[in-house]
Protein backbone atom coordinates (compact mmCIF):
# COMPACT_ATOMS: atom_id res chain seq x y z
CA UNK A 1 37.64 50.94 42.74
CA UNK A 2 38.18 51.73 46.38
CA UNK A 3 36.35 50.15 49.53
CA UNK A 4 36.08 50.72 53.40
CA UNK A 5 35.93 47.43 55.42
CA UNK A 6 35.09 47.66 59.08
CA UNK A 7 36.38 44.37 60.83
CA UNK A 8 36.95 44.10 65.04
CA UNK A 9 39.75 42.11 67.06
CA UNK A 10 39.11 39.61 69.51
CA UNK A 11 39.38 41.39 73.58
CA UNK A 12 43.15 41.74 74.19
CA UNK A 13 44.33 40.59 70.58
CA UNK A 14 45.83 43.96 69.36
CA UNK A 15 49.22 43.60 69.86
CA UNK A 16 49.39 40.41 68.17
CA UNK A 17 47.07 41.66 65.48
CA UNK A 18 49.46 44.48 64.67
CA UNK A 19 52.22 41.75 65.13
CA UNK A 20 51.16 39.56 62.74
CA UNK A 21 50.95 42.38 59.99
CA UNK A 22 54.57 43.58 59.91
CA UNK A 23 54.66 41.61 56.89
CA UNK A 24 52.15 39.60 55.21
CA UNK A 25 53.42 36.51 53.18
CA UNK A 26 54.44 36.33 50.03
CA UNK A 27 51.95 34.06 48.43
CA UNK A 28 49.44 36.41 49.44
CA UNK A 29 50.76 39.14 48.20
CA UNK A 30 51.20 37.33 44.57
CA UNK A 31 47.58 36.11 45.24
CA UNK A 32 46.30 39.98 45.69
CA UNK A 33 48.27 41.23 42.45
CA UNK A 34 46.58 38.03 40.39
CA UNK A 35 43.16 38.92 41.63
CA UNK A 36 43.48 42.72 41.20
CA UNK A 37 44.04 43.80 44.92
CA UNK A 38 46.49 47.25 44.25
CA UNK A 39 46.57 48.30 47.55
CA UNK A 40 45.25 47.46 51.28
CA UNK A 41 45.94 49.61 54.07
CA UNK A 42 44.14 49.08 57.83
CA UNK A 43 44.32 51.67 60.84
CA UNK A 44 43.54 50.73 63.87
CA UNK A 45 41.46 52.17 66.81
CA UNK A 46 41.13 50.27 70.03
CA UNK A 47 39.70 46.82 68.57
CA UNK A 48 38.21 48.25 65.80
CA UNK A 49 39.88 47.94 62.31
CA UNK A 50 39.29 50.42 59.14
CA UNK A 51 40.86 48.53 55.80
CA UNK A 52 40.72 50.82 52.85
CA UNK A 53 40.89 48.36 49.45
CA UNK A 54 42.33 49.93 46.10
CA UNK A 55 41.34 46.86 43.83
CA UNK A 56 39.87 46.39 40.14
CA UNK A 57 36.28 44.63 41.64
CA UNK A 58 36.44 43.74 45.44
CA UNK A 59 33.11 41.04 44.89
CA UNK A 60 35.68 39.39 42.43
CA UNK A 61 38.83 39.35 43.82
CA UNK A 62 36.92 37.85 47.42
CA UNK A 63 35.26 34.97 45.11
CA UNK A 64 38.99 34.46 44.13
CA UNK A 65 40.22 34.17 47.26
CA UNK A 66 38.27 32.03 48.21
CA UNK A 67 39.34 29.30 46.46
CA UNK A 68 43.04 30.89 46.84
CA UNK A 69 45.42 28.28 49.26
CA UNK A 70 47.65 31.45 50.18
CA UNK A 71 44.56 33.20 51.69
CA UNK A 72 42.98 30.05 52.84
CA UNK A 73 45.98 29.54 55.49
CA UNK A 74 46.19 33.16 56.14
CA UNK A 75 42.69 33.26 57.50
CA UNK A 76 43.33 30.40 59.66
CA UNK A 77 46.43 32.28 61.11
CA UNK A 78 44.62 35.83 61.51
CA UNK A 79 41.45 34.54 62.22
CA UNK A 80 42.22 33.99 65.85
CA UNK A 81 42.96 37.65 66.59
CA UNK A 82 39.78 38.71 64.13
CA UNK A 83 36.27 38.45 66.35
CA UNK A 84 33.86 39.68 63.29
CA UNK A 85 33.54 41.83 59.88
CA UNK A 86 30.66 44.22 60.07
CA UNK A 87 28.00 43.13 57.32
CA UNK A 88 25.23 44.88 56.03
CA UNK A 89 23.92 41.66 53.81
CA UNK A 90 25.37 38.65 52.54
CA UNK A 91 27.94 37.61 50.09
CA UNK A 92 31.28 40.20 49.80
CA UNK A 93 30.03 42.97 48.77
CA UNK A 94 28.06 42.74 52.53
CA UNK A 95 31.59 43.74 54.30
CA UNK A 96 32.11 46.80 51.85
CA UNK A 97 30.99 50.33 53.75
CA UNK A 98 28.42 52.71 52.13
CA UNK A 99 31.19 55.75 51.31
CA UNK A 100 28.99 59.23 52.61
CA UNK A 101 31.01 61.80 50.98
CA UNK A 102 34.52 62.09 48.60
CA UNK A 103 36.27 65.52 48.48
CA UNK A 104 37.78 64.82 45.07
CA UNK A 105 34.67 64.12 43.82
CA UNK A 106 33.27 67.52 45.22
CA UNK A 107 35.60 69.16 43.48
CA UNK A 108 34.92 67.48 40.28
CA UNK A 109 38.37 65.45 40.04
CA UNK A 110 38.94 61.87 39.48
């Protein structure tokens, strides 16, 4: 499955934002291929962030996280820089974007 996240920086915490993502560590990385998490790319515009998630089931791989000591300190690093996730609800499916149109799928690929 793929999902669209929409999260936004703090005022003036790009640079370190971008910083901070060279490289992600390790552990987390092990902890995203446990859990499912393929890929995760994020683009930048101003303060706003776009994430695009290539995973097996986003709701499960966030309960696993969680609980996950890898992501745990990770969010206590990033979160400084991080202001807010858009949500439409509660729980983790809240954070996912509703996707409006797929040209693939228009064209009847997979």
């Amino acid at each position: 499955m793929r999902v669209a996240l929409h999260s936004v920086l703090r005022e003036g915490h790009e640079a370190a934002y971008e910083e901070a993502h060279v490289t992600i560590p390790d552990d987390l990385v092990a902890s995203f291929g446990r859990l499912g998490i393929h890929e995760w790319t994020i683009w930048r515009s101003g303060r706003d962030l776009f994430h695009l998630v290539e995973c097996d089931d986003f709701a499960a791989a966030m309960r696993g996280l969680a609980d996950d000591p890898a992501d745990r300190r990770w969010q206590e690093f990033i979160g400084r820089h991080v202001d807010h996730f858009a949500e439409s609800g509660d729980g983790p499916d809240a954070r996912v974007l509703g996707r409006v149109w797929d040209l693939a799928e228009q064209r009847g690929a997979d």
